[in-house]
C-alpha atoms as a PDB file:
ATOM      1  CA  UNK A   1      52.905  64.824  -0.040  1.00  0.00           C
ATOM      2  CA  UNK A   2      49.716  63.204   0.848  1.00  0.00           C
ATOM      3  CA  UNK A   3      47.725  63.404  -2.424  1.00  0.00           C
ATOM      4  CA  UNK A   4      44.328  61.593  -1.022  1.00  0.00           C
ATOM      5  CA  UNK A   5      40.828  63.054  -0.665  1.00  0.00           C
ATOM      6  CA  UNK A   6      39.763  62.923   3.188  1.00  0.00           C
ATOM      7  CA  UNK A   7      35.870  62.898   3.244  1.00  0.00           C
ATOM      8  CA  UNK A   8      33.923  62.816   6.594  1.00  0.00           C
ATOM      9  CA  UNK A   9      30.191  61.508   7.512  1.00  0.00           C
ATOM     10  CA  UNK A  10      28.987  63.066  11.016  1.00  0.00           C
ATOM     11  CA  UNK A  11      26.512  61.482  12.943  1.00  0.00           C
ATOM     12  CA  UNK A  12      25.009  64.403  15.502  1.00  0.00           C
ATOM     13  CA  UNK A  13      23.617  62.020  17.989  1.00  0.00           C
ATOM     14  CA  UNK A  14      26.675  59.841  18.847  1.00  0.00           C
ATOM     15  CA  UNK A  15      30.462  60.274  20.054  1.00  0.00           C
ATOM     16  CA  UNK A  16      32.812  58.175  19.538  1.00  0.00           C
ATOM     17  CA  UNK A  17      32.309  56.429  23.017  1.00  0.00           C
ATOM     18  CA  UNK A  18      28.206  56.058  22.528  1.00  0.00           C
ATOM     19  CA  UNK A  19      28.300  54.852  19.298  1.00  0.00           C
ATOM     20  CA  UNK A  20      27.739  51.065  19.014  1.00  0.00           C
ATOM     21  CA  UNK A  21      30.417  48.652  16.947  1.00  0.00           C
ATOM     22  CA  UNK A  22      27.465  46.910  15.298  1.00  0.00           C
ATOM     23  CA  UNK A  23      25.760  50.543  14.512  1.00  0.00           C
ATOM     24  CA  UNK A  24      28.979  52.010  12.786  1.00  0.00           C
ATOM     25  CA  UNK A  25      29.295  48.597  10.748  1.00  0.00           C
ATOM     26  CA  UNK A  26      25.468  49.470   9.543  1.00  0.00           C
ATOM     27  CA  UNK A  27      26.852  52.540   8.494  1.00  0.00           C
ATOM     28  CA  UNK A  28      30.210  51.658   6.951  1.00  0.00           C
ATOM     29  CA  UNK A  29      27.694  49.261   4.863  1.00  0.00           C
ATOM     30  CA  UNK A  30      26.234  51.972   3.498  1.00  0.00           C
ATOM     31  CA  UNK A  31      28.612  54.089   3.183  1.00  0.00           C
ATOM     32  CA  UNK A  32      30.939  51.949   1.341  1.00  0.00           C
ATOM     33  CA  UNK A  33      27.750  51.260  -0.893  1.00  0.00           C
ATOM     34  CA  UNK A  34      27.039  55.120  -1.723  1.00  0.00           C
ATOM     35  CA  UNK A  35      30.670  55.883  -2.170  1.00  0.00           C
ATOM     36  CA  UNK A  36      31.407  53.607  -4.801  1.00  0.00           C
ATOM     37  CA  UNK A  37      34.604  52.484  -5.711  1.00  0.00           C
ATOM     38  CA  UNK A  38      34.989  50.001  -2.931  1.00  0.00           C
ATOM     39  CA  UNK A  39      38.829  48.819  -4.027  1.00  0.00           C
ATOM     40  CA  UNK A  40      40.102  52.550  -3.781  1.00  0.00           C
ATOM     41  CA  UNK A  41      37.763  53.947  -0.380  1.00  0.00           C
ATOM     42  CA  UNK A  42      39.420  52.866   2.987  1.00  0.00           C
ATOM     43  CA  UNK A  43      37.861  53.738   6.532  1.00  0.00           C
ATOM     44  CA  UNK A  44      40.531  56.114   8.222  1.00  0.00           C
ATOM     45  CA  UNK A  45      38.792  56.632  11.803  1.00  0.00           C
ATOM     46  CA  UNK A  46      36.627  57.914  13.913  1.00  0.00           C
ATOM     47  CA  UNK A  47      36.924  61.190  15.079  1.00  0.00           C
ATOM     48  CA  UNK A  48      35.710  63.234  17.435  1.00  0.00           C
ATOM     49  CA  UNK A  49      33.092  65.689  17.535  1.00  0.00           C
ATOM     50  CA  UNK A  50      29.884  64.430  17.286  1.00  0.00           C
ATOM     51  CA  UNK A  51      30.981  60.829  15.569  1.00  0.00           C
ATOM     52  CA  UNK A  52      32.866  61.419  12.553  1.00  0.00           C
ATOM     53  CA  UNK A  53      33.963  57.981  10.398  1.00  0.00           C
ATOM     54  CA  UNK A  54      36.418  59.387   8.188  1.00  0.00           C
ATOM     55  CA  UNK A  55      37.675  57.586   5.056  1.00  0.00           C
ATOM     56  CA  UNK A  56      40.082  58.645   2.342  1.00  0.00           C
ATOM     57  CA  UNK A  57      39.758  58.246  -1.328  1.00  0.00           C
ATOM     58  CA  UNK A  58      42.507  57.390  -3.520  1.00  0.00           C
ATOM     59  CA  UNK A  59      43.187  60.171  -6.050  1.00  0.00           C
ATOM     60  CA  UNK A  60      42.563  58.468  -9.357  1.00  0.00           C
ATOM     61  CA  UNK A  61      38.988  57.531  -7.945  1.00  0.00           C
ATOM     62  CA  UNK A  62      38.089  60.889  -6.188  1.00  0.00           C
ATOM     63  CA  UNK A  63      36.473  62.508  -9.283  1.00  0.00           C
ATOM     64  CA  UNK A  64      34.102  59.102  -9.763  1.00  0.00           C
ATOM     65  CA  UNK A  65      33.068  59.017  -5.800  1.00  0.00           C
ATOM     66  CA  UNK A  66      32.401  62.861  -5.781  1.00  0.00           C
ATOM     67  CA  UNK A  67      30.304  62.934  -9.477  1.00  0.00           C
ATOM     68  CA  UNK A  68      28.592  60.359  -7.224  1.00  0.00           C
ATOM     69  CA  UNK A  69      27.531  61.807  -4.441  1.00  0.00           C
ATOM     70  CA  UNK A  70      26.862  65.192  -6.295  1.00  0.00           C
ATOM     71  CA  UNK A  71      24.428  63.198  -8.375  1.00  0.00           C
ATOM     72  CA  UNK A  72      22.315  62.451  -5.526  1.00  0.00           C
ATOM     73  CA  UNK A  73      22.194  65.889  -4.854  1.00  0.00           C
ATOM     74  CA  UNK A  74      21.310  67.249  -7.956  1.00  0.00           C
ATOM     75  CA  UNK A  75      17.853  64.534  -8.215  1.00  0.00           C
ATOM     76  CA  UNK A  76      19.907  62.021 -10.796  1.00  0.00           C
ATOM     77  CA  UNK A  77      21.462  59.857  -9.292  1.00  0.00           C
ATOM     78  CA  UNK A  78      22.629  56.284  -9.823  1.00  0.00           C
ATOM     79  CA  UNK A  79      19.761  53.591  -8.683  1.00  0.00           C
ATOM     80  CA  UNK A  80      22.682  52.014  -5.790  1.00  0.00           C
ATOM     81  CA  UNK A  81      24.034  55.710  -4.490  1.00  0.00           C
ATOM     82  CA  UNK A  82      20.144  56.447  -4.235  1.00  0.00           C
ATOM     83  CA  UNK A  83      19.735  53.546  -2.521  1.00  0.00           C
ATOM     84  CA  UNK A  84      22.186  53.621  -0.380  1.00  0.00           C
ATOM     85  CA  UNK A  85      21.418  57.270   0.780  1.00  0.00           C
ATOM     86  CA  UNK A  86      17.910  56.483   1.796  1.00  0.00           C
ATOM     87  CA  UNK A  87      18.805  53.775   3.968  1.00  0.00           C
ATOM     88  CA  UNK A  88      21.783  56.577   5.364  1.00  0.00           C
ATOM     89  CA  UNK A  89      18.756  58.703   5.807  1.00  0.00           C
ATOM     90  CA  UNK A  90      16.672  56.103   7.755  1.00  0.00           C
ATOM     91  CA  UNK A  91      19.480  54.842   9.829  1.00  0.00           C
ATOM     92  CA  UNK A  92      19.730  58.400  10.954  1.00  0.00           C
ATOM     93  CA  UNK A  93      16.351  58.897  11.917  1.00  0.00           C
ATOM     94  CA  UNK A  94      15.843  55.799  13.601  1.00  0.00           C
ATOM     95  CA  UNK A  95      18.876  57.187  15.490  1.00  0.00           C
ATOM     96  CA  UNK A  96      17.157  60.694  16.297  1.00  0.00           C
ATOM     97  CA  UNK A  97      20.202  62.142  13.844  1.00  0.00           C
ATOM     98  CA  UNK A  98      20.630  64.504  11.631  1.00  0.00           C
ATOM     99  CA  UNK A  99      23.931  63.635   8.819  1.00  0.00           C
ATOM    100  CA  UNK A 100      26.555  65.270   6.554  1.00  0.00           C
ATOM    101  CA  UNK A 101      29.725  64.653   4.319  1.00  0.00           C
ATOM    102  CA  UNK A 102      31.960  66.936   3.693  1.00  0.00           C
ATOM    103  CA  UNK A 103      35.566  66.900   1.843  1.00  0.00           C
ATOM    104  CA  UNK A 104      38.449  68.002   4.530  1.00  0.00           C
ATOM    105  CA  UNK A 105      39.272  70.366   1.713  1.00  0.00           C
ATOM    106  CA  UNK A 106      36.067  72.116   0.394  1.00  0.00           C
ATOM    107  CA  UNK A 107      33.363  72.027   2.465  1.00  0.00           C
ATOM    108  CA  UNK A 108      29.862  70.222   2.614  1.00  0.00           C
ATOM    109  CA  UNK A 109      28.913  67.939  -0.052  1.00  0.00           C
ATOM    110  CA  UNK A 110      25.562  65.967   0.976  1.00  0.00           C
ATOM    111  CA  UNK A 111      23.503  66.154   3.852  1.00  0.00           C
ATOM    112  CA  UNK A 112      20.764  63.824   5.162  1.00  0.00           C
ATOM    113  CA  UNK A 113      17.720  65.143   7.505  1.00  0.00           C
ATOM    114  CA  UNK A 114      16.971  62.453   9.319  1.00  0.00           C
ATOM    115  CA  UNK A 115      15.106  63.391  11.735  1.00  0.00           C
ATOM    116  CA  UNK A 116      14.339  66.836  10.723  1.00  0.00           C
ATOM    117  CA  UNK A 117      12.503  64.947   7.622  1.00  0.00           C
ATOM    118  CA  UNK A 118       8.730  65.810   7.720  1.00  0.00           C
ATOM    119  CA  UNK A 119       6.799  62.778   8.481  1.00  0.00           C
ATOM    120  CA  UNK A 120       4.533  61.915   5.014  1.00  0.00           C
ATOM    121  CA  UNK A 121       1.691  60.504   5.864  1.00  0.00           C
ATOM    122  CA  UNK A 122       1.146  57.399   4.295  1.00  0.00           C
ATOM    123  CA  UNK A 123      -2.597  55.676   3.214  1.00  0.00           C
ATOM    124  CA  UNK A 124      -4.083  52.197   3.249  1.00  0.00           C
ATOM    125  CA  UNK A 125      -7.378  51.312   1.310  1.00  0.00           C
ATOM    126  CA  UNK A 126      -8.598  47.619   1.100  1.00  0.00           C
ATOM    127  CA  UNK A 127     -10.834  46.848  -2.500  1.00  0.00           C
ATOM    128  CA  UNK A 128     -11.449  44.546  -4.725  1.00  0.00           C
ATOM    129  CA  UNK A 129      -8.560  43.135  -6.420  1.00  0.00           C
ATOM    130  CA  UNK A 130      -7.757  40.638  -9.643  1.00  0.00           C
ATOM    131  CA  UNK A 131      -4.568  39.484 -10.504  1.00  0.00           C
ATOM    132  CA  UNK A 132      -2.796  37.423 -12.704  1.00  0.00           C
ATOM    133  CA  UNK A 133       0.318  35.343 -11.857  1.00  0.00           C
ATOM    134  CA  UNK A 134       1.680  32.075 -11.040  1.00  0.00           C
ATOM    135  CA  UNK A 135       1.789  30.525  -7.575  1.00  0.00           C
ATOM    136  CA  UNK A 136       5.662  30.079  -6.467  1.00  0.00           C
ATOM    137  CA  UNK A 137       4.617  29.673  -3.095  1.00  0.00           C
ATOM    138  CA  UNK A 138       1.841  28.208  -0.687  1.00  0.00           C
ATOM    139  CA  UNK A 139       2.150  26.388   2.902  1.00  0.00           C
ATOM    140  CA  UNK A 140       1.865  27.259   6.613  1.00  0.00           C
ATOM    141  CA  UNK A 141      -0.409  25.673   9.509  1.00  0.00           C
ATOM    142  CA  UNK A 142      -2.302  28.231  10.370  1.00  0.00           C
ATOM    143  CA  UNK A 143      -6.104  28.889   9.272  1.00  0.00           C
ATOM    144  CA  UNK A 144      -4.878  31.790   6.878  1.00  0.00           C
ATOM    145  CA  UNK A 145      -2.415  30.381   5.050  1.00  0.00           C
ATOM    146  CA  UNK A 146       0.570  32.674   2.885  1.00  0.00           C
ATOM    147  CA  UNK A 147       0.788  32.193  -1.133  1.00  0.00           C
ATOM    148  CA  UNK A 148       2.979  33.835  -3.350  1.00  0.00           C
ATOM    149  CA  UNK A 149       2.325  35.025  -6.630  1.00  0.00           C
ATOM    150  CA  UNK A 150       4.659  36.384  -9.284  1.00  0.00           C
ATOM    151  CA  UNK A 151       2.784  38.266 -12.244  1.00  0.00           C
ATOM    152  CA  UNK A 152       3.741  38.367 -16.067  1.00  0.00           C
ATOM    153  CA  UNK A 153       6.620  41.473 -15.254  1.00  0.00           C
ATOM    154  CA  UNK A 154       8.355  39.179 -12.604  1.00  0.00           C
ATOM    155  CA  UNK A 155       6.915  41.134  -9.395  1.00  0.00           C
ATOM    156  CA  UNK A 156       6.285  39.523  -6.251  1.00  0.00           C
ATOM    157  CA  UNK A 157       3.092  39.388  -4.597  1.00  0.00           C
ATOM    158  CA  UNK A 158       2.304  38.286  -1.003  1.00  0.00           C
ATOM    159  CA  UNK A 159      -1.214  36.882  -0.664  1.00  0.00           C
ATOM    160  CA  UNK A 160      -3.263  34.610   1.999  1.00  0.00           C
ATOM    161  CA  UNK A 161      -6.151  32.443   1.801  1.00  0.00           C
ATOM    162  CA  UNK A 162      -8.199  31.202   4.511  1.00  0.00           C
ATOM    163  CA  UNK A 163      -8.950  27.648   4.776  1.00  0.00           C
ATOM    164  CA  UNK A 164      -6.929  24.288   4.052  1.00  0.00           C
ATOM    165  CA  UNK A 165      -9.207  23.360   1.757  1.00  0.00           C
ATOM    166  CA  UNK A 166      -9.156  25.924  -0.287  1.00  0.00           C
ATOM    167  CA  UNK A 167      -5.066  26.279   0.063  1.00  0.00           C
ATOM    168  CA  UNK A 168      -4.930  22.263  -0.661  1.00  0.00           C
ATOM    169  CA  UNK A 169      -7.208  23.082  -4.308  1.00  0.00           C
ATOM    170  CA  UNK A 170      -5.057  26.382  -4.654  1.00  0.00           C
ATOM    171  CA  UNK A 171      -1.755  24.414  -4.213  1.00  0.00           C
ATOM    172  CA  UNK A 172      -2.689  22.254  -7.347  1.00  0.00           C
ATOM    173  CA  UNK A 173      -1.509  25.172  -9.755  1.00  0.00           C
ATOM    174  CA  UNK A 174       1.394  25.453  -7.477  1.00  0.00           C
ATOM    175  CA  UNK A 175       4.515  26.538 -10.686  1.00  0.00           C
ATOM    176  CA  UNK A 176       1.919  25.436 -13.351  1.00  0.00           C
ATOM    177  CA  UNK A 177       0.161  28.142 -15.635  1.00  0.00           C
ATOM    178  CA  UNK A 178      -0.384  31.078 -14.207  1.00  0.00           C
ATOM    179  CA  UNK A 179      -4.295  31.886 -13.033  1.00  0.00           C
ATOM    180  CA  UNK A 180      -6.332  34.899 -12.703  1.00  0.00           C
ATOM    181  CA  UNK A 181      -7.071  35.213  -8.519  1.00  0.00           C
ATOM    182  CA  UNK A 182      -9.882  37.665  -7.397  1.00  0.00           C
ATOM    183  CA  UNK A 183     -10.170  39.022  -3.424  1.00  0.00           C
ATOM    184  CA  UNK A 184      -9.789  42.133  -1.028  1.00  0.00           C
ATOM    185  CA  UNK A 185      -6.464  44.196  -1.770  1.00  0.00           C
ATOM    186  CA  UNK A 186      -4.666  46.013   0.684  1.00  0.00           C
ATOM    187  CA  UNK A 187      -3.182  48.478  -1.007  1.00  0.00           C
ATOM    188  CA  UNK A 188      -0.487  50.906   0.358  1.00  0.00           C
ATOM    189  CA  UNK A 189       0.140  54.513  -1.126  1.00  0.00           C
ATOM    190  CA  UNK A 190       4.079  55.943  -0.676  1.00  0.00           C
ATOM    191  CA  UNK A 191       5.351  59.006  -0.077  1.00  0.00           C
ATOM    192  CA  UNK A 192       5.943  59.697  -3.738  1.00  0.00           C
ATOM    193  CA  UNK A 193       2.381  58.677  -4.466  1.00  0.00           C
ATOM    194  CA  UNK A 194       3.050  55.357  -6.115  1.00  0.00           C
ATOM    195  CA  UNK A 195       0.129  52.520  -5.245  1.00  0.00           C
ATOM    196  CA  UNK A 196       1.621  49.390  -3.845  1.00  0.00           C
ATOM    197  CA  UNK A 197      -0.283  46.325  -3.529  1.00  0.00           C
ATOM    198  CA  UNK A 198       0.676  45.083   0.102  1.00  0.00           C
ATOM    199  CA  UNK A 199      -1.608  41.909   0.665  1.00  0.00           C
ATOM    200  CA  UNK A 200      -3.969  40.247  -1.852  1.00  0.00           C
ATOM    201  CA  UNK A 201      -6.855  37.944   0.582  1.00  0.00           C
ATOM    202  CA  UNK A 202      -7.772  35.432  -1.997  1.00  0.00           C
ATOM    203  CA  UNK A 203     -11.287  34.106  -2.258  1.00  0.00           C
ATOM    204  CA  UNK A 204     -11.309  32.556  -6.139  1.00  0.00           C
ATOM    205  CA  UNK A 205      -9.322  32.208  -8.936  1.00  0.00           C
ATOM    206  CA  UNK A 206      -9.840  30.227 -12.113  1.00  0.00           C
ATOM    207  CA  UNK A 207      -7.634  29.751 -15.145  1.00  0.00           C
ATOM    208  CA  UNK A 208      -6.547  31.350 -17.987  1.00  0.00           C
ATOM    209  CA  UNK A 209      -7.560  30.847 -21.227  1.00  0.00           C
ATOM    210  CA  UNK A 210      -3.977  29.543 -22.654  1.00  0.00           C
ATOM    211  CA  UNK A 211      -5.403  29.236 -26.240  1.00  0.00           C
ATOM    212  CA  UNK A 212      -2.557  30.408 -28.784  1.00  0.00           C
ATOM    213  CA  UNK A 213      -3.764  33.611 -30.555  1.00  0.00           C
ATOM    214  CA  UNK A 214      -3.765  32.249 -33.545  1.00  0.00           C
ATOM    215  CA  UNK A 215      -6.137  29.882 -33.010  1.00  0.00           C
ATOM    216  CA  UNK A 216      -8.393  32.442 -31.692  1.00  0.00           C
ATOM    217  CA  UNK A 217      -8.124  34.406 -34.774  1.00  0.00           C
ATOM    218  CA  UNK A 218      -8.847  31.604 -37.087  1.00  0.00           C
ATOM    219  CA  UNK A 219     -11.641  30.936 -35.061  1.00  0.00           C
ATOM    220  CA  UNK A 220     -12.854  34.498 -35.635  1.00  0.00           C
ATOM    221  CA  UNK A 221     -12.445  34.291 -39.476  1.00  0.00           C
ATOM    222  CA  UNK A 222     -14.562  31.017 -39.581  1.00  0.00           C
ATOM    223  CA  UNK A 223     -17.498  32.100 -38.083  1.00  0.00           C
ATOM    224  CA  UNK A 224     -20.535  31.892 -40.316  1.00  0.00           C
ATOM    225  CA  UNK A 225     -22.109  35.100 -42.218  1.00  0.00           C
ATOM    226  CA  UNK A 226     -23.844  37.404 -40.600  1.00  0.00           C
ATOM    227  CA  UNK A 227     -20.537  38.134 -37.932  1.00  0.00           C
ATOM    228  CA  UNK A 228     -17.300  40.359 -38.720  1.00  0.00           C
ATOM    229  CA  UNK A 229     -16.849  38.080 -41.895  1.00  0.00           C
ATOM    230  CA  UNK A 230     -19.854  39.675 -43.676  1.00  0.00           C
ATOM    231  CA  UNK A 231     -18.655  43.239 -43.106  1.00  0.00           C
ATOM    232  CA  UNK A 232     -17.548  45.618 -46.055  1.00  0.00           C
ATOM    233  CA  UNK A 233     -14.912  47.462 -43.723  1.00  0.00           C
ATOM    234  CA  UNK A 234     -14.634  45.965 -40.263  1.00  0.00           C
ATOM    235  CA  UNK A 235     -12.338  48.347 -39.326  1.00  0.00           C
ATOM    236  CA  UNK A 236     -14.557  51.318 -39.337  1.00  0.00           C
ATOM    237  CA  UNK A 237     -17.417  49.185 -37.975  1.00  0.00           C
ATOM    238  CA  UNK A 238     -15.217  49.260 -35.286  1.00  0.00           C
ATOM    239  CA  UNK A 239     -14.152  52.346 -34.743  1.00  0.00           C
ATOM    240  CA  UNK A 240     -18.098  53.501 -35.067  1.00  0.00           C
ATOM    241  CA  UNK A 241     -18.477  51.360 -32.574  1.00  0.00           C
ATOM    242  CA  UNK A 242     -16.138  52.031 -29.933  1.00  0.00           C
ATOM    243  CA  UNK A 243     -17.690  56.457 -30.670  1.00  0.00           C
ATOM    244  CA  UNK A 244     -14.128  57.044 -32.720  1.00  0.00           C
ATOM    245  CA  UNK A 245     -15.811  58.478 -35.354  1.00  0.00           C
END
């Protein structure tokens, strides 16, 4: 008795005979990658109707790939199954396709829209920018030249600056301390709403003030009378201040 889990992902805009060998690898790629489990999933075929790849999913691994997939469903899914689904979901649409998988025993599990998906509209502003980050990156022959920047949390950002003069005195912090760059953003909002910088156009920097903070605070406690030092309760000078109280 055959004890493995058959599950099947149907393309609606190819058969077997349209579908390209390099387009089904694509797929597999991300199949594999949302399934999980990649020592215990094994492609099976392709079958007809529509295209169909069919795999089958040894038994002792069946609950894990299926908690997977229904995790997607229900909006908690693991970062890679998400992942993976969304570029399912794209490859689909770029392929004017619609997608589901579904056990052999027990119906639909996922499906992907494709391209039933609404379009989101999508919105690009350009404003002034400054950033902080070190320069990983700089070079090209053109008039606007590419520099990278990675900030304090580790994120890339792609930036230009016109002129190889300006490059050549930019390139001189090139993996030193990091600097504080001003210019015109592009920035990019996604469908969920999230602001993206997409392109920083540099026109200055200058750099950072790397004294250590305790030096700065000594230098606050030295000052002469008449500053912070002189104050009964700084603290609530402070906070009267800044309209706390």
């Amino acid at each position: 008795m055959d004890t493995r889990e058959k599950l099947t992902f149907r393309i609606d805009s190819f058969t077997p005979e349209t579908l390209p060998m390099a387009r089904l690898a694509s797929y597999l790629a991300e199949l594999a990658a949302l399934y999980g489990s990649e020592e215990r999933v094994h492609f099976d075929k392709l079958k007809k109707g529509s295209a169909i790849v069919q795999v089958f999913v040894e038994e002792p691994a069946f609950a894990k790939v299926y908690s997977r997939l229904q995790s997607v469903k229900t909006g908690d899914p693991d970062p890679e199954a998400q992942k993976a689904y969304k570029a399912l979901d794209t490859l689909l649409r770029s392929d004017n396709a619609v997608g589901s998988i579904s056990r052999e025993r027990g119906g639909k599990v996922l499906d992907f829209p494709g391209r039933k998906a609404p379009v989101v509209e999508t919105y690009v502003v350009m404003q002034p920018t400054t950033v902080d980050g070190t320069v990983i990156k700089i070079g090209g022959r053109d008039d606007t030249i590419p520099v990278t920047l990675r900030d304090q949390e580790g994120k890339i950002i792609n930036c230009q600056i016109r002129g190889a003069a300006n490059a050549k005195a930019l390139s001189h912090h090139y993996l030193e301390a990091p600097i504080r760059v001003h210019g015109v953003g592009k920035w990019c909002r996604d469908a969920a709403g999230t602001w993206e910088i997409d392109t920083l156009h540099i026109q200055s920097w200058e750099e950072l003030d790397t004294t250590p903070l305790d030096e700065i605070v000594q230098t606050i406690f030295v000052q002469p009378k008449g500053g912070w030092k002189s104050v009964d309760d700084p603290i609530a000078t402070w906070r009267k201040l800044r309209g706390l109280e």
